[in-house]
C-alpha atoms as a PDB file:
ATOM      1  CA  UNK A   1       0.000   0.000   0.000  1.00  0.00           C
ATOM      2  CA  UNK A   2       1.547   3.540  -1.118  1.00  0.00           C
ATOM      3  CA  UNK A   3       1.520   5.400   2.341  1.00  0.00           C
ATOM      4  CA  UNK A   4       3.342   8.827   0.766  1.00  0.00           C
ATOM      5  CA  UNK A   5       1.580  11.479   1.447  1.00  0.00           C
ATOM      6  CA  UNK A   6      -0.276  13.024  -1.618  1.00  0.00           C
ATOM      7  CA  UNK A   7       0.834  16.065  -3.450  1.00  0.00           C
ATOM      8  CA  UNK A   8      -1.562  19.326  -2.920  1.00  0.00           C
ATOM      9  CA  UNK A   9      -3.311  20.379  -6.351  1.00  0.00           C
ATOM     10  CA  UNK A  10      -5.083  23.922  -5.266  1.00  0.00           C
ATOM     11  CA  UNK A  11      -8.361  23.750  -7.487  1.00  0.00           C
ATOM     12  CA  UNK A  12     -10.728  27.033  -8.136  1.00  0.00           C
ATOM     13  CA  UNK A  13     -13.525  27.268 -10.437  1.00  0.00           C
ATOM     14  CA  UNK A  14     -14.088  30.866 -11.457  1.00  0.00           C
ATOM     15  CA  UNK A  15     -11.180  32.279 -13.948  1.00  0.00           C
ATOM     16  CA  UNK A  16     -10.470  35.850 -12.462  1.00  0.00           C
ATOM     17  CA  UNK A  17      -7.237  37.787 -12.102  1.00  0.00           C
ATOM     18  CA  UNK A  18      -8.256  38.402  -8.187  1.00  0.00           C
ATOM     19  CA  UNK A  19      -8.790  34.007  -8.080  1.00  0.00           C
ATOM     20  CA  UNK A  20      -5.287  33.803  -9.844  1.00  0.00           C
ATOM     21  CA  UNK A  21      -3.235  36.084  -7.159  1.00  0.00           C
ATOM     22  CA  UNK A  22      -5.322  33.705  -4.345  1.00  0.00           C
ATOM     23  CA  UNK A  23      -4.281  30.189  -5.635  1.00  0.00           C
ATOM     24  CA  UNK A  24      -0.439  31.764  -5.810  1.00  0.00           C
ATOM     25  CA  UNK A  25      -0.511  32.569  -2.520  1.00  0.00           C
ATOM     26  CA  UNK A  26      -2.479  29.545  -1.244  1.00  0.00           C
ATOM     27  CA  UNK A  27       1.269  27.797  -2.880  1.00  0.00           C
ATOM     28  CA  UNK A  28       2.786  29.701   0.179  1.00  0.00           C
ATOM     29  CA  UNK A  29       5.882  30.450  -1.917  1.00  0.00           C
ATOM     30  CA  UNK A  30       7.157  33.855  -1.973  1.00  0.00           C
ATOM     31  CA  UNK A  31       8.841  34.662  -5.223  1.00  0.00           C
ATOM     32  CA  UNK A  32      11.705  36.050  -4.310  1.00  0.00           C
ATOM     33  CA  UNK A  33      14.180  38.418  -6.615  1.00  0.00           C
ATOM     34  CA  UNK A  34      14.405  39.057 -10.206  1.00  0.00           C
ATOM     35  CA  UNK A  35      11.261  36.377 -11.258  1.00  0.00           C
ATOM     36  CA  UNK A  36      10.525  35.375 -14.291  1.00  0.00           C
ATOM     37  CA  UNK A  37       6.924  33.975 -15.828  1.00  0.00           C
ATOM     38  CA  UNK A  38       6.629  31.396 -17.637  1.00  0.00           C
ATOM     39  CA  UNK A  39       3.804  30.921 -20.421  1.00  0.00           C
ATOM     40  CA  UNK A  40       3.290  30.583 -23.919  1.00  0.00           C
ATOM     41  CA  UNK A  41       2.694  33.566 -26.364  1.00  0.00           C
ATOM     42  CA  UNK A  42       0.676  31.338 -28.437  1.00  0.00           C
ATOM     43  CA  UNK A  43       1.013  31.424 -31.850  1.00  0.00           C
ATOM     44  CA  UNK A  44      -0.205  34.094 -34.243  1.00  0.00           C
ATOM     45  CA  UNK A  45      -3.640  34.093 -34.899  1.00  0.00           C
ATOM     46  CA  UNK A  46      -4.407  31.808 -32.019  1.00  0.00           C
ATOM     47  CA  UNK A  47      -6.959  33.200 -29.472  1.00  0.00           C
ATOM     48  CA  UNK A  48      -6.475  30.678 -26.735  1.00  0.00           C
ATOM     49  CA  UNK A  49      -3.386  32.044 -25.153  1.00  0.00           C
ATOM     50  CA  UNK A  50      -3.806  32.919 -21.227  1.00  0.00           C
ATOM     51  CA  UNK A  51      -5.693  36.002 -21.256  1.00  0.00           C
ATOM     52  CA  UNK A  52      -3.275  39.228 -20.225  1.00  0.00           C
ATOM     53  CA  UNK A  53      -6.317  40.687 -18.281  1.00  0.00           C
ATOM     54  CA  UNK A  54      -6.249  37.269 -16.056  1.00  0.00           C
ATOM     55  CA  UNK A  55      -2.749  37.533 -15.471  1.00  0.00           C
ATOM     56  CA  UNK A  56      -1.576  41.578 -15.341  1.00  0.00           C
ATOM     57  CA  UNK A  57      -2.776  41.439 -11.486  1.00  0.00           C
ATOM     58  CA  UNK A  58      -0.348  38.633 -10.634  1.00  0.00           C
ATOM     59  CA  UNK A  59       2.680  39.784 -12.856  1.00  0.00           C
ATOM     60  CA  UNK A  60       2.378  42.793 -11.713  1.00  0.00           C
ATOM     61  CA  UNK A  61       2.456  41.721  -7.978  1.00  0.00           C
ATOM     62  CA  UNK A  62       5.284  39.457  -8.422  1.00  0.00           C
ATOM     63  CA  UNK A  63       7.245  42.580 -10.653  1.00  0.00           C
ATOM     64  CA  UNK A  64       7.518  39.327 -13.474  1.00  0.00           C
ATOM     65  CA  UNK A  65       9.399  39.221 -16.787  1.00  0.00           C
ATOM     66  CA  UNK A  66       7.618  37.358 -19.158  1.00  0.00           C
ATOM     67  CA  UNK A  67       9.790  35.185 -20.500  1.00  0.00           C
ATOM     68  CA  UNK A  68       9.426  32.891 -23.848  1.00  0.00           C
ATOM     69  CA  UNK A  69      11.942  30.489 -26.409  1.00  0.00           C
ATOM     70  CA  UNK A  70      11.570  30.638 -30.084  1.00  0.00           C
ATOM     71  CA  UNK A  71      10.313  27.746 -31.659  1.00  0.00           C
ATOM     72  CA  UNK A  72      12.477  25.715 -34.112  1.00  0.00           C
ATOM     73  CA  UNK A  73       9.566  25.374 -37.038  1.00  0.00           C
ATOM     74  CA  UNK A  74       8.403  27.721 -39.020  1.00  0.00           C
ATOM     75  CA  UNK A  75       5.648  30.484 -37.975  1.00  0.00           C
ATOM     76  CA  UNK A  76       5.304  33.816 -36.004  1.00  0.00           C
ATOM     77  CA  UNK A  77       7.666  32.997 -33.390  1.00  0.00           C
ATOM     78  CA  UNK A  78      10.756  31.495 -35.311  1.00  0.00           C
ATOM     79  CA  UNK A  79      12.839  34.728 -35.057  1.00  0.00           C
ATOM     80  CA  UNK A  80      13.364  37.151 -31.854  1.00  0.00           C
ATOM     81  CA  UNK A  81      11.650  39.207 -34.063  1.00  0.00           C
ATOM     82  CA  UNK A  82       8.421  37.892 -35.131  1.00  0.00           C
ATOM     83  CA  UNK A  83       8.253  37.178 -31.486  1.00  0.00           C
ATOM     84  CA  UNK A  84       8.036  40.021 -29.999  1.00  0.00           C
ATOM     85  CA  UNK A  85       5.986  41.092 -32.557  1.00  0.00           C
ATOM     86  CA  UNK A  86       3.512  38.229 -31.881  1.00  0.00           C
ATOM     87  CA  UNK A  87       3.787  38.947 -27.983  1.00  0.00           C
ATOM     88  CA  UNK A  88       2.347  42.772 -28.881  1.00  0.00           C
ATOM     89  CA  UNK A  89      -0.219  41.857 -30.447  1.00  0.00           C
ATOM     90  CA  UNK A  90      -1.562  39.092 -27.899  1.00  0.00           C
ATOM     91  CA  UNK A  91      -1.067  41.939 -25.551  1.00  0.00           C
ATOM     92  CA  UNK A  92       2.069  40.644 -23.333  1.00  0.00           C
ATOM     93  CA  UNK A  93       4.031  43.488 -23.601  1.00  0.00           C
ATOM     94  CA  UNK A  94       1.602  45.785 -22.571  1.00  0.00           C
ATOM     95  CA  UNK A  95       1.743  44.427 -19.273  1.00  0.00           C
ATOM     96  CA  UNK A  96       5.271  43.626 -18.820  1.00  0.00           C
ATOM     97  CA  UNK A  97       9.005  43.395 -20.200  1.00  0.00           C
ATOM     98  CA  UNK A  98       8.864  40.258 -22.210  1.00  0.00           C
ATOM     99  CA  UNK A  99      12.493  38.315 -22.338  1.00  0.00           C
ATOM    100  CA  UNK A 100      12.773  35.994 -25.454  1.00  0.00           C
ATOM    101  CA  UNK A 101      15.322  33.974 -23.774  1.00  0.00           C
ATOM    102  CA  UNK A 102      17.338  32.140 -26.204  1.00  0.00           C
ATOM    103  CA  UNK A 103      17.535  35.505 -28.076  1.00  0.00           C
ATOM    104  CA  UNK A 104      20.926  35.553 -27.821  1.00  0.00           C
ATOM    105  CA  UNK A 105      21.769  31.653 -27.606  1.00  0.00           C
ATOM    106  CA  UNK A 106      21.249  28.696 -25.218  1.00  0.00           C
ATOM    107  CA  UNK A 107      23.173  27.073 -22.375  1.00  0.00           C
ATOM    108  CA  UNK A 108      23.184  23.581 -21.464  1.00  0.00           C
ATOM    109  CA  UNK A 109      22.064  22.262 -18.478  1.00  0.00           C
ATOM    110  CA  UNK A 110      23.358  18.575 -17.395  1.00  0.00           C
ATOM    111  CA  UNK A 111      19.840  16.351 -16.912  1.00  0.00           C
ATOM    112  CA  UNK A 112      20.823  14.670 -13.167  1.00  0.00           C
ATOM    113  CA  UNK A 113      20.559  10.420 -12.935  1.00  0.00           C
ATOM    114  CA  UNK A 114      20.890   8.094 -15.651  1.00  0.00           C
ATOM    115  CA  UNK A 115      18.928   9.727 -18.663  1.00  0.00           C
ATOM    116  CA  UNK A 116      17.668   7.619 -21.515  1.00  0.00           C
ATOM    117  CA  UNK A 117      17.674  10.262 -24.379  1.00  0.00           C
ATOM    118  CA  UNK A 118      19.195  13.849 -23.625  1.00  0.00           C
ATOM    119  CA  UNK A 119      22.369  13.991 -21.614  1.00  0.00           C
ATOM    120  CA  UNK A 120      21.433  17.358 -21.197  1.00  0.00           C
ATOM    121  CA  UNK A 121      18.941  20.239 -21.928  1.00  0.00           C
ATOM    122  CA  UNK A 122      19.291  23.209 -24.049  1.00  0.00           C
ATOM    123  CA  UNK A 123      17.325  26.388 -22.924  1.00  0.00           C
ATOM    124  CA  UNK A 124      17.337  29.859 -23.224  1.00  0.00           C
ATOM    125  CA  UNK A 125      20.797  31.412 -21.673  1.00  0.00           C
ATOM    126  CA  UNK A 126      19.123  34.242 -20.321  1.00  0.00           C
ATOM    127  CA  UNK A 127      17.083  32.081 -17.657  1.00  0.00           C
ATOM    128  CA  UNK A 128      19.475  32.262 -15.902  1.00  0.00           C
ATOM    129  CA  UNK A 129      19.775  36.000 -15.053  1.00  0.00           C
ATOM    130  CA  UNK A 130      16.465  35.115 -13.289  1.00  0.00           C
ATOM    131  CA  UNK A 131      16.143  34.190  -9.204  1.00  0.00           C
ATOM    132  CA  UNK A 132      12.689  32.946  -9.273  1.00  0.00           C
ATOM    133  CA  UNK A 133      10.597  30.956 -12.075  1.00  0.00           C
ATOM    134  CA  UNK A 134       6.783  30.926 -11.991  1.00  0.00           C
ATOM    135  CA  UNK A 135       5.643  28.618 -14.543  1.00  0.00           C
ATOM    136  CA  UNK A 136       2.154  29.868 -15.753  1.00  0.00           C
ATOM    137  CA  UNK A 137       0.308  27.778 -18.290  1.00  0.00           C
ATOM    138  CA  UNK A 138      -2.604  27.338 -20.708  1.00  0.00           C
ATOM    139  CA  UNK A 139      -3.556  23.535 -20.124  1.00  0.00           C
ATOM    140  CA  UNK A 140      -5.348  22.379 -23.308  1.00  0.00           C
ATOM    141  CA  UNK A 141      -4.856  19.314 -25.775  1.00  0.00           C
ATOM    142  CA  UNK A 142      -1.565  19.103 -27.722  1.00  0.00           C
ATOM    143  CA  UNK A 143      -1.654  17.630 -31.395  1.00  0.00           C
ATOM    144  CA  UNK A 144       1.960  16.003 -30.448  1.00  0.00           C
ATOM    145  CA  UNK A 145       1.985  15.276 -26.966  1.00  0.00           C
ATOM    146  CA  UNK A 146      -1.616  14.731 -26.118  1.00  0.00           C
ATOM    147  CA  UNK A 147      -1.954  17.227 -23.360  1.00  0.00           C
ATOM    148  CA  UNK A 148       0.358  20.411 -22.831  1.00  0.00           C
ATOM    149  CA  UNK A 149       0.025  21.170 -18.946  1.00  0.00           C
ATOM    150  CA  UNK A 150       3.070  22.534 -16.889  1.00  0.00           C
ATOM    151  CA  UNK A 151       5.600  19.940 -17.634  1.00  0.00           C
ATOM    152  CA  UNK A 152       5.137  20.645 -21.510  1.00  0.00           C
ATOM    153  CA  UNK A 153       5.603  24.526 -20.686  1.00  0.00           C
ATOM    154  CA  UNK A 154       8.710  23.386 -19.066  1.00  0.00           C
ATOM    155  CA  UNK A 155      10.359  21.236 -21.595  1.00  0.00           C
ATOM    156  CA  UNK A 156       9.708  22.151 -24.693  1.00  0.00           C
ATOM    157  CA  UNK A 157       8.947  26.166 -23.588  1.00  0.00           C
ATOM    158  CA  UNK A 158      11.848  26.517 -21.749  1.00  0.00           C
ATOM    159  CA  UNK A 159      14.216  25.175 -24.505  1.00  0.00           C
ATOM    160  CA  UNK A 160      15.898  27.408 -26.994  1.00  0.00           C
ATOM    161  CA  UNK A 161      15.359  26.135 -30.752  1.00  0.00           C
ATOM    162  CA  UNK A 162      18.361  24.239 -30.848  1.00  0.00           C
ATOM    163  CA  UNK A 163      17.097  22.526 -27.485  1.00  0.00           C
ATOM    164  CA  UNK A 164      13.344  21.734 -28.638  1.00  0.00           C
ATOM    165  CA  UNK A 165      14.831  19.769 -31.654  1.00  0.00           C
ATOM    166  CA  UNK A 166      16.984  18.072 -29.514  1.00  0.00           C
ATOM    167  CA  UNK A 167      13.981  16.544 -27.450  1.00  0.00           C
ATOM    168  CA  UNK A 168      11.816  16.200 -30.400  1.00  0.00           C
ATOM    169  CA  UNK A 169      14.564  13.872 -31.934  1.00  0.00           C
ATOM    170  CA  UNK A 170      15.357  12.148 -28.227  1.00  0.00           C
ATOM    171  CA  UNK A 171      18.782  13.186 -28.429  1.00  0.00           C
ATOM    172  CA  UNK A 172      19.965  12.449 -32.205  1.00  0.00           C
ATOM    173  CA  UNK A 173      19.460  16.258 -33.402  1.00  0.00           C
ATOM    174  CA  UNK A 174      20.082  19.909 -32.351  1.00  0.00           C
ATOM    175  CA  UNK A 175      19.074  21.134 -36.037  1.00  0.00           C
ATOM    176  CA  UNK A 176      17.077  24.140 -36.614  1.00  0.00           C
ATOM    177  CA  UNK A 177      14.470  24.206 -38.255  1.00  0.00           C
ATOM    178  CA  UNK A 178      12.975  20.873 -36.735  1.00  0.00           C
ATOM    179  CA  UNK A 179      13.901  17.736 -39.172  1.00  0.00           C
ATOM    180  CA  UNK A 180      10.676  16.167 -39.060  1.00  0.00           C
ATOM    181  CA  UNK A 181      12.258  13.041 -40.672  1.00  0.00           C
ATOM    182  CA  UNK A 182      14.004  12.459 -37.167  1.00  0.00           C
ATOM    183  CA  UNK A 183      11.052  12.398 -35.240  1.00  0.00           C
ATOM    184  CA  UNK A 184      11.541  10.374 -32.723  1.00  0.00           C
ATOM    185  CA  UNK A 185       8.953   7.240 -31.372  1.00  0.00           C
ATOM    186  CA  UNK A 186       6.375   8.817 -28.662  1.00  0.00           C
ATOM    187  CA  UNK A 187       7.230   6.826 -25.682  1.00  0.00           C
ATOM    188  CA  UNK A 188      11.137   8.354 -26.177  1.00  0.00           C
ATOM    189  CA  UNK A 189       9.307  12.211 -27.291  1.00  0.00           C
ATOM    190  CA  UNK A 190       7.819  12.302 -23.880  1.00  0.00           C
ATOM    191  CA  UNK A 191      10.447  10.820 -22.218  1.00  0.00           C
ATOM    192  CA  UNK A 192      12.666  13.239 -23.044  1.00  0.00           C
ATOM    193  CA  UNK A 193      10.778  16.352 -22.444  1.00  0.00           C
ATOM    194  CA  UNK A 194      10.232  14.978 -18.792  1.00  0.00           C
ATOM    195  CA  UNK A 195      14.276  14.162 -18.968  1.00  0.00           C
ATOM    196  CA  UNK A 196      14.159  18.311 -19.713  1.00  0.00           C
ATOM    197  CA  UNK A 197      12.127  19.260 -17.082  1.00  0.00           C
ATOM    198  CA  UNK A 198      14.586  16.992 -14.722  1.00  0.00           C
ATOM    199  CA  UNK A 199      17.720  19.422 -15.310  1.00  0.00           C
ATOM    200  CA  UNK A 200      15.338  22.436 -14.919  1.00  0.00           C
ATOM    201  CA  UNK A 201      13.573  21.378 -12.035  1.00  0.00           C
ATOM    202  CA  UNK A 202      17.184  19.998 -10.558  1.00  0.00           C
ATOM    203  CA  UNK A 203      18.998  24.014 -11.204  1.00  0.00           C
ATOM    204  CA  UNK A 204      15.575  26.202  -9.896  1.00  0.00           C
ATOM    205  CA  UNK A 205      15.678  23.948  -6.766  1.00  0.00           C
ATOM    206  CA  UNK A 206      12.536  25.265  -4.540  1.00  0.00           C
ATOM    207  CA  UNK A 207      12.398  28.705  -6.477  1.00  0.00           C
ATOM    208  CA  UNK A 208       9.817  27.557  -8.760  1.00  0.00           C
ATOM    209  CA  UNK A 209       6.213  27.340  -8.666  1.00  0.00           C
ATOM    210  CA  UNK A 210       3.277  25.758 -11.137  1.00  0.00           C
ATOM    211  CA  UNK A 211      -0.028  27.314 -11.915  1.00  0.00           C
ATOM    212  CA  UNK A 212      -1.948  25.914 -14.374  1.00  0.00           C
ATOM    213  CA  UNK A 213      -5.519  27.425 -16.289  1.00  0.00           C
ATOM    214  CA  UNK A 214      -7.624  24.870 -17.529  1.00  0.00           C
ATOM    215  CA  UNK A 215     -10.043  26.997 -20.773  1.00  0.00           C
ATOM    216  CA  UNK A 216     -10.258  27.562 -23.572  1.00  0.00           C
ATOM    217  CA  UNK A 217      -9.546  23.623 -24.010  1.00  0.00           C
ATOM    218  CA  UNK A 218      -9.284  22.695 -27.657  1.00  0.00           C
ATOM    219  CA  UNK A 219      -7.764  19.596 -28.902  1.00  0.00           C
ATOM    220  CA  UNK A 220      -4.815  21.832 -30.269  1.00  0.00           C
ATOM    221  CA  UNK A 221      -2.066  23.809 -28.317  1.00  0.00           C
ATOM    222  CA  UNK A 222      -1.261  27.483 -28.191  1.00  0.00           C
ATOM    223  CA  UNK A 223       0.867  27.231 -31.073  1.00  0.00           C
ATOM    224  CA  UNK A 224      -1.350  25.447 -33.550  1.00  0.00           C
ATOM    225  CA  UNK A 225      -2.399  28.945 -36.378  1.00  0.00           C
ATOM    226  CA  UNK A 226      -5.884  27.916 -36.176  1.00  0.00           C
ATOM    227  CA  UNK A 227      -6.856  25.693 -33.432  1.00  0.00           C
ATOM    228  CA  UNK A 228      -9.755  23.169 -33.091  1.00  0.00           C
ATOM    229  CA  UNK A 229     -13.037  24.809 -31.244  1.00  0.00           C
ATOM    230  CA  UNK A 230     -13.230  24.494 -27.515  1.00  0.00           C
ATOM    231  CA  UNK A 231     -14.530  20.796 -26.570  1.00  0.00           C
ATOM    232  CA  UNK A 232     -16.155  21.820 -22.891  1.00  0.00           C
ATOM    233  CA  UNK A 233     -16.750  24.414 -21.251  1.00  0.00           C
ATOM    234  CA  UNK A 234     -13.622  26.263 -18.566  1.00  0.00           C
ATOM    235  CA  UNK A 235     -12.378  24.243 -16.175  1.00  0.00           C
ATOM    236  CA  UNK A 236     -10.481  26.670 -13.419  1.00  0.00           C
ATOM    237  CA  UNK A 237      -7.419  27.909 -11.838  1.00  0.00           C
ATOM    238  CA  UNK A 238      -4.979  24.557 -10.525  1.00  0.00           C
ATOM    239  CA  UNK A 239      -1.938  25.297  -8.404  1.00  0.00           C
ATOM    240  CA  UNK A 240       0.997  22.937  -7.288  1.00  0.00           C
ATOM    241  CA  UNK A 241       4.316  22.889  -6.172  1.00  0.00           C
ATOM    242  CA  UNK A 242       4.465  19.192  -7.607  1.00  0.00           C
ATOM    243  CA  UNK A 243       4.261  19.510 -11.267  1.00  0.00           C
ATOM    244  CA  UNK A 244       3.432  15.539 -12.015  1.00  0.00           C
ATOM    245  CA  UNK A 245       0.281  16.051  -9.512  1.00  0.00           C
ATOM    246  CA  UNK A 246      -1.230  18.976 -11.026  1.00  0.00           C
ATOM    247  CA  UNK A 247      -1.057  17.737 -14.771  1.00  0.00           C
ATOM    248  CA  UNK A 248      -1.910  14.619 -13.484  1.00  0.00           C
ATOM    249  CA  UNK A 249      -5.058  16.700 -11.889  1.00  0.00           C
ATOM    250  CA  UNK A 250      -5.527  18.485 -14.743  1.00  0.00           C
ATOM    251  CA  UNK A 251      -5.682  15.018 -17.186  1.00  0.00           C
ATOM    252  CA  UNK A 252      -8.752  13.389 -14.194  1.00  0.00           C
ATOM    253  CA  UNK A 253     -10.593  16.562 -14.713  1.00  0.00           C
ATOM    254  CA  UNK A 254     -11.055  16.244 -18.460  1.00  0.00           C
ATOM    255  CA  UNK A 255     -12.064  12.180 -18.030  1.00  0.00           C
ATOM    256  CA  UNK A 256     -14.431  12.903 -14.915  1.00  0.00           C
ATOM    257  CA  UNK A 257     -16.142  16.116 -16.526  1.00  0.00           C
ATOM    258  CA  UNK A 258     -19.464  15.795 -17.349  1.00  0.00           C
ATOM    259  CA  UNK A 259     -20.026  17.347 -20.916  1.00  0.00           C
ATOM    260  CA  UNK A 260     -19.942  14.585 -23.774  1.00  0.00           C
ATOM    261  CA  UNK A 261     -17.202  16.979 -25.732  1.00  0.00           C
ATOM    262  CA  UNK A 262     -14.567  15.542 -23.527  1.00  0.00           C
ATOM    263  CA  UNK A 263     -14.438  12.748 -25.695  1.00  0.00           C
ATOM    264  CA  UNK A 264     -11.940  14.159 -28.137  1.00  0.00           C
ATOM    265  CA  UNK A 265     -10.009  15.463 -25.881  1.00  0.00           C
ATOM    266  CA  UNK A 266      -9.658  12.476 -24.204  1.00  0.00           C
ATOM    267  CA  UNK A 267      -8.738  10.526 -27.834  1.00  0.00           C
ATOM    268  CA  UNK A 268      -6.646  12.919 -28.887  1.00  0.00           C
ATOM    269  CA  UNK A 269      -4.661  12.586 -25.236  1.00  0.00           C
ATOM    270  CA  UNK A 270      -4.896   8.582 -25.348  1.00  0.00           C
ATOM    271  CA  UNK A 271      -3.620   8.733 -28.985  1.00  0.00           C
ATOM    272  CA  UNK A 272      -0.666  10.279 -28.074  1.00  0.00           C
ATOM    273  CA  UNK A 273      -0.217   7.716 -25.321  1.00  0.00           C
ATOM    274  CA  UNK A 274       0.093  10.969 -23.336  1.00  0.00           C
ATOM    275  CA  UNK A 275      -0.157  10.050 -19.627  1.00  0.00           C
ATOM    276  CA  UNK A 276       3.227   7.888 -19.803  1.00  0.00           C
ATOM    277  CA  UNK A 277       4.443  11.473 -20.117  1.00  0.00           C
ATOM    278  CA  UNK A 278       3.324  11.420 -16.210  1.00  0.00           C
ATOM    279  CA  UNK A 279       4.547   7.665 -15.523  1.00  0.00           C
ATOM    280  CA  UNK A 280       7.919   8.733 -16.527  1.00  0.00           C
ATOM    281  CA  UNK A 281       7.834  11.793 -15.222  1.00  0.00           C
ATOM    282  CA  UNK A 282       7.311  10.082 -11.614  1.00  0.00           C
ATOM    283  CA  UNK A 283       9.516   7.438 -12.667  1.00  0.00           C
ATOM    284  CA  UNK A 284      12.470   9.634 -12.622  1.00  0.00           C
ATOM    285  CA  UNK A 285      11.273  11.442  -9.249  1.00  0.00           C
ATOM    286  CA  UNK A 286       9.739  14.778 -10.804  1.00  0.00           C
ATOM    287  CA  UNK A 287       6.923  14.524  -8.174  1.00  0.00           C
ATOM    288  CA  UNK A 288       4.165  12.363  -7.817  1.00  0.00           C
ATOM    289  CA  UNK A 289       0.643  11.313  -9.790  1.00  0.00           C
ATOM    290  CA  UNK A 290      -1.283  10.936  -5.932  1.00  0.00           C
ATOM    291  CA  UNK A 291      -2.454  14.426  -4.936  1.00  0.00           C
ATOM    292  CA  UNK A 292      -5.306  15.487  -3.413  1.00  0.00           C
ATOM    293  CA  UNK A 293      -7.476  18.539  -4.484  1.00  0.00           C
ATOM    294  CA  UNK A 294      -7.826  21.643  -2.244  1.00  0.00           C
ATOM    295  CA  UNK A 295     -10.930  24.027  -2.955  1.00  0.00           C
ATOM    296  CA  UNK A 296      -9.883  27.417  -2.787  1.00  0.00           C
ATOM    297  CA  UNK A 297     -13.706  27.978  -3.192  1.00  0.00           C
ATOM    298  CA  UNK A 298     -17.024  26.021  -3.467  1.00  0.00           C
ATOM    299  CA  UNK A 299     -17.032  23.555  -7.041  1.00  0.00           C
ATOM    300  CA  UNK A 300     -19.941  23.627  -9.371  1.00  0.00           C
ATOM    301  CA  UNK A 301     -19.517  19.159  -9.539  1.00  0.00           C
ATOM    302  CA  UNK A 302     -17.361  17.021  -8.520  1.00  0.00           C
ATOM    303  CA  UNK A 303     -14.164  15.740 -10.039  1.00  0.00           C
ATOM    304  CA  UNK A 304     -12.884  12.855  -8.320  1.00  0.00           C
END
């Protein structure tokens, strides 16, 4: 019988910037000097992003940089340039400097243990001119991993270019754009973004927290031009400091909802086989998938 204690997964229903600043401080860790946020600027044309009015209350509290990676394929955010611009117009840098990170090249960071794929994990150099990380993110389906949650906005957002290719390929390319030839088997893809998240998780130490908002929840990510409809309605706000729990809390709440458009959502998640993202993420002691849910306030049904 598994006698650990369960990871806390703070849960509220209502999506509001006052509900956001409450669930960060229900975490009951204090950023602490220069902090950085991490989300996704979504692709242009793509509505879904987080919403800056959600947010602006909490970056402003915590004085955040938001900070971002360009991708390695083509699009609006394949260039520093096109970045930024995309960032404007989804409204980021109204409310705050915005860092593109690898702007000016990567750094390695050594992935601890005995990794199967990357030996170690490209991402943005200027991450580390940052004290405290605060990993915000748009959970929603993902046409290559299934789900992206926090661990997603960790591996492949926090890697430069160079680095996303690198865990796309599980370890046999760094080239830029992406060579979609050496795409690597799915099992290894997600294995290797949660062997990412190991060497980031292993340098931030406890300065880093997870908050995750659960709308907006199409079958395709952020950075998909023109994304599949919404299959159910807004979940809510989920907070952890155990990343594994709260996609793991995130991933019951789309099985146990009640509305019959979960359904794709949950195919397009089991097609991608995209729990063992989670199994191997626990595997390798990134946290844990037994958490229990905390209502910051009262839930419209239950989950569990």
């Amino acid at each position: 019988m598994d006698t650990k204690k369960p990871s806390t997964v703070y849960f509220c229903p209502r999506i509001t910037p006052e509900n956001l600043v409450k669930v960060y401080e229900m975490l009951n860790r204090p950023v602490q000097g220069r902090v950085c946020a991490k989300l996704s600027t979504g692709e242009g044309g793509n509505p879904n992003h987080l919403s800056v009015d959600v947010i602006k209350q909490l970056i402003e509290q915590t004085n955040a940089t938001i900070v971002e990676c360009n991708t390695t394929y083509e699009g609006t955010r394949n260039t520093t340039p096109a970045h930024m611009q995309t960032a404007r117009e989804h409204g980021f840098t109204a409310i705050a400097d915005v860092d593109i990170m690898d702007r000016d090249g990567d750094v390695a960071l050594p992935v601890p243990g005995n990794p199967k794929h990357i030996k170690e994990n490209f991402v943005g150099k200027n991450w580390l001119d940052y004290d405290f990380t605060m990993v915000l993110s748009h959970f929603k389906g993902h046409i290559m991993a299934g789900f992206g949650g926090a661990l997603k906005n960790v591996a492949i957002g926090m890697a430069s270019a160079k680095g996303k290719s690198l865990i796309h390929t599980a370890g046999v390319s760094e080239q830029v754009p992406l060579d979609f030839t050496k795409i690597c088997e799915q099992d290894d893809f997600l294995e290797s973004m949660a062997e990412a998240c190991a060497s980031v998780f292993k340098h931030a130490g406890n300065n880093i927290l997870f908050i995750s908002v659960a709308n907006n929840l199409s079958v395709d990510c952020d950075c998909a031009y023109r994304p599949e409809p919404a299959k159910i309605s807004d979940i809510g706000i989920l907070a952890s400091l155990d990343t594994v729990a709260l996609d793991r809390a995130c991933v019951d709440m789309i099985y146990n909802n009640p509305e019959p458009g979960k359904k794709d959502l949950i195919e397009r998640m089991e097609g991608r086989h995209a729990t063992h993202l989670l199994d191997y993420a626990e595997q390798i002691g990134l946290g844990q998938q037994n958490y229990e849910i905390v209502n910051v306030e009262p839930v419209p049904f239950e989950f569990e």
